[in-house]
Protein backbone atom coordinates (compact mmCIF):
# COMPACT_ATOMS: atom_id res chain seq x y z
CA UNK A 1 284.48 -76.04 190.90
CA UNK A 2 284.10 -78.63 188.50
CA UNK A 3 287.17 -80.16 186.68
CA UNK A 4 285.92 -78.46 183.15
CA UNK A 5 286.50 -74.88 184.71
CA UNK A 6 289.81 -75.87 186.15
CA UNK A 7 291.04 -76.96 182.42
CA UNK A 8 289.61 -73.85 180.80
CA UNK A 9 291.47 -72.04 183.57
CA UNK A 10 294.65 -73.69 183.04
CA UNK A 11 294.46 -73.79 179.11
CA UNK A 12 293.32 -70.14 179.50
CA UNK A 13 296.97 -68.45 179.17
CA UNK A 14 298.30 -70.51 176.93
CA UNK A 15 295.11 -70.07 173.92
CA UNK A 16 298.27 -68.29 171.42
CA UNK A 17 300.38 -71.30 171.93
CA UNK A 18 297.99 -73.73 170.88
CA UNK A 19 296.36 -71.65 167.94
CA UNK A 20 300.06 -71.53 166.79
CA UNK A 21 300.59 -75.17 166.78
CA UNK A 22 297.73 -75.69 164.72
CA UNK A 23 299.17 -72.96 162.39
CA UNK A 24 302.59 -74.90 162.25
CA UNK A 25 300.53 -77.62 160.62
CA UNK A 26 299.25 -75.80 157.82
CA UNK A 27 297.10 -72.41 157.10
CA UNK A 28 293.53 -72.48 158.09
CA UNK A 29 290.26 -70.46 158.81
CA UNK A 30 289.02 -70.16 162.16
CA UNK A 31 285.65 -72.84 162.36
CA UNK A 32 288.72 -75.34 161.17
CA UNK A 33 291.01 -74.17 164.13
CA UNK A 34 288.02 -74.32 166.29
CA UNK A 35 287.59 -78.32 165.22
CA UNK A 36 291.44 -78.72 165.25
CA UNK A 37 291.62 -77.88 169.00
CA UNK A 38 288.25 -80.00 170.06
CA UNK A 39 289.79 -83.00 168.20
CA UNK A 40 293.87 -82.61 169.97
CA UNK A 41 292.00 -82.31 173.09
CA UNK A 42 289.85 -85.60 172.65
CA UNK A 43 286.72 -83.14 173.18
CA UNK A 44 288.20 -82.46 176.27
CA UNK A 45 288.27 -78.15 175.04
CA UNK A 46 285.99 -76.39 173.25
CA UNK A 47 287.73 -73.03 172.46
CA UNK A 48 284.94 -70.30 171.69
CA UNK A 49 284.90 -67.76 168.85
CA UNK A 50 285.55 -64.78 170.89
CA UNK A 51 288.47 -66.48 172.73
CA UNK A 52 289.79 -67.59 169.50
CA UNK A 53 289.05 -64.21 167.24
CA UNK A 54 290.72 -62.45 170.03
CA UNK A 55 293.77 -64.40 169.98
CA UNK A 56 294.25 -64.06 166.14
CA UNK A 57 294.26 -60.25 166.50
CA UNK A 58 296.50 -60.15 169.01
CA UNK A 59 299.22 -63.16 167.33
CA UNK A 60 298.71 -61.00 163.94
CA UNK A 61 299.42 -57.77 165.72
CA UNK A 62 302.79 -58.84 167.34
CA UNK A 63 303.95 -60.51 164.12
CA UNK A 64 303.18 -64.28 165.16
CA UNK A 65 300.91 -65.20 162.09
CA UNK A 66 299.37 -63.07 158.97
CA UNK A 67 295.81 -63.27 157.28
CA UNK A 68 294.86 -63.84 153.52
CA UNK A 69 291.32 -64.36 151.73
CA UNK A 70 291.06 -67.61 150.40
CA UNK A 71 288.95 -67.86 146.84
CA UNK A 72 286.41 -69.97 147.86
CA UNK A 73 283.68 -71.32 144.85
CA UNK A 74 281.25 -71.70 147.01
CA UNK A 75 279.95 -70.01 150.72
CA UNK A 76 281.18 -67.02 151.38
CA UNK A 77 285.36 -65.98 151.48
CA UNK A 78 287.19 -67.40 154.32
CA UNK A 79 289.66 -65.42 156.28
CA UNK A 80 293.26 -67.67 156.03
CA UNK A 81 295.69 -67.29 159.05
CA UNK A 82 299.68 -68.95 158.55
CA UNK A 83 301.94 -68.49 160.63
CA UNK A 84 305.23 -66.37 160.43
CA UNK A 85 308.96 -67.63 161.10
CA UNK A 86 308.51 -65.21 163.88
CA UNK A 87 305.24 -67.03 164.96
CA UNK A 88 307.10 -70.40 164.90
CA UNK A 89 310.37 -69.48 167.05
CA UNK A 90 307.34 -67.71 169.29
CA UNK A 91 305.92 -71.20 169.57
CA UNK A 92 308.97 -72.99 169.85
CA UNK A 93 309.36 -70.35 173.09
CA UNK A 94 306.41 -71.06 174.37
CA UNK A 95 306.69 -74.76 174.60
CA UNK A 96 309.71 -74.77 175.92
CA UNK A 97 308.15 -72.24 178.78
CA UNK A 98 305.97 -74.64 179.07
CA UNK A 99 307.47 -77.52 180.29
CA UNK A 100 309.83 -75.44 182.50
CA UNK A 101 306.73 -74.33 184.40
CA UNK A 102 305.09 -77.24 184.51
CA UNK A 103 308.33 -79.01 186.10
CA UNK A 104 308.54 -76.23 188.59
CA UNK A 105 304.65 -76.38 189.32
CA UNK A 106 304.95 -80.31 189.56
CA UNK A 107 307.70 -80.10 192.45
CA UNK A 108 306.13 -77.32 193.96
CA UNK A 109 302.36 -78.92 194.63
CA UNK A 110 303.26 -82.85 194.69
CA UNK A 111 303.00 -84.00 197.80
CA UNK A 112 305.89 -86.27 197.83
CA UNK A 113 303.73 -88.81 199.10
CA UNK A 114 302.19 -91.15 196.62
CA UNK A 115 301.74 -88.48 193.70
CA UNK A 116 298.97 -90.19 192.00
């Protein structure tokens, strides 16, 4: 298993989180949350459209962000997403679920013997 499967595994359960921190920044259309995550990862993640189309449902069903259509001059409309106060205490959650796992998951697979 190569180490790009093991990050897309890992980032996997945690795709609402980081569509949400994007949102905190500012309202935005999917292709731009697309290019958001590729450039905080270092194009280190690629997150595809179905991953990231399915997300948005789901964060806009429980509450966590809400959609408007921009008025675009030219191209077609875009499809805004911005995130809700509930969205950004949800985030706020997350993260700090986050780094409680992580700690745990760091003591409980270091070896205690040269972590490197």
């Amino acid at each position: 298993m190569g180490e790009s499967s093991i990050s897309s595994d890992l980032i996997r359960g945690n795709i609402d989180t980081i569509i949400l921190r994007v949102l905190c920044e500012g309202d935005n259309y999917g292709y731009e949350i697309i290019k958001s995550i590729s450039k905080y990862s270092q194009g280190q993640y690629e997150l595809k459209e179905p991953s990231l189309y399915t997300s948005l449902k789901r964060l806009e069903s429980q509450g966590n962000i809400a959609s408007y259509w921009g008025d675009e001059s030219q191209g077609g409309r875009r499809k805004y997403y911005t995130v809700t106060p509930q969205g950004r205490k949800t985030y706020h959650h997350n993260v700090n679920a986050w780094k409680m796992g992580k700690k745990l998951i760091d003591q409980l697979i270091g070896s205690g013997e040269g972590d490197e």
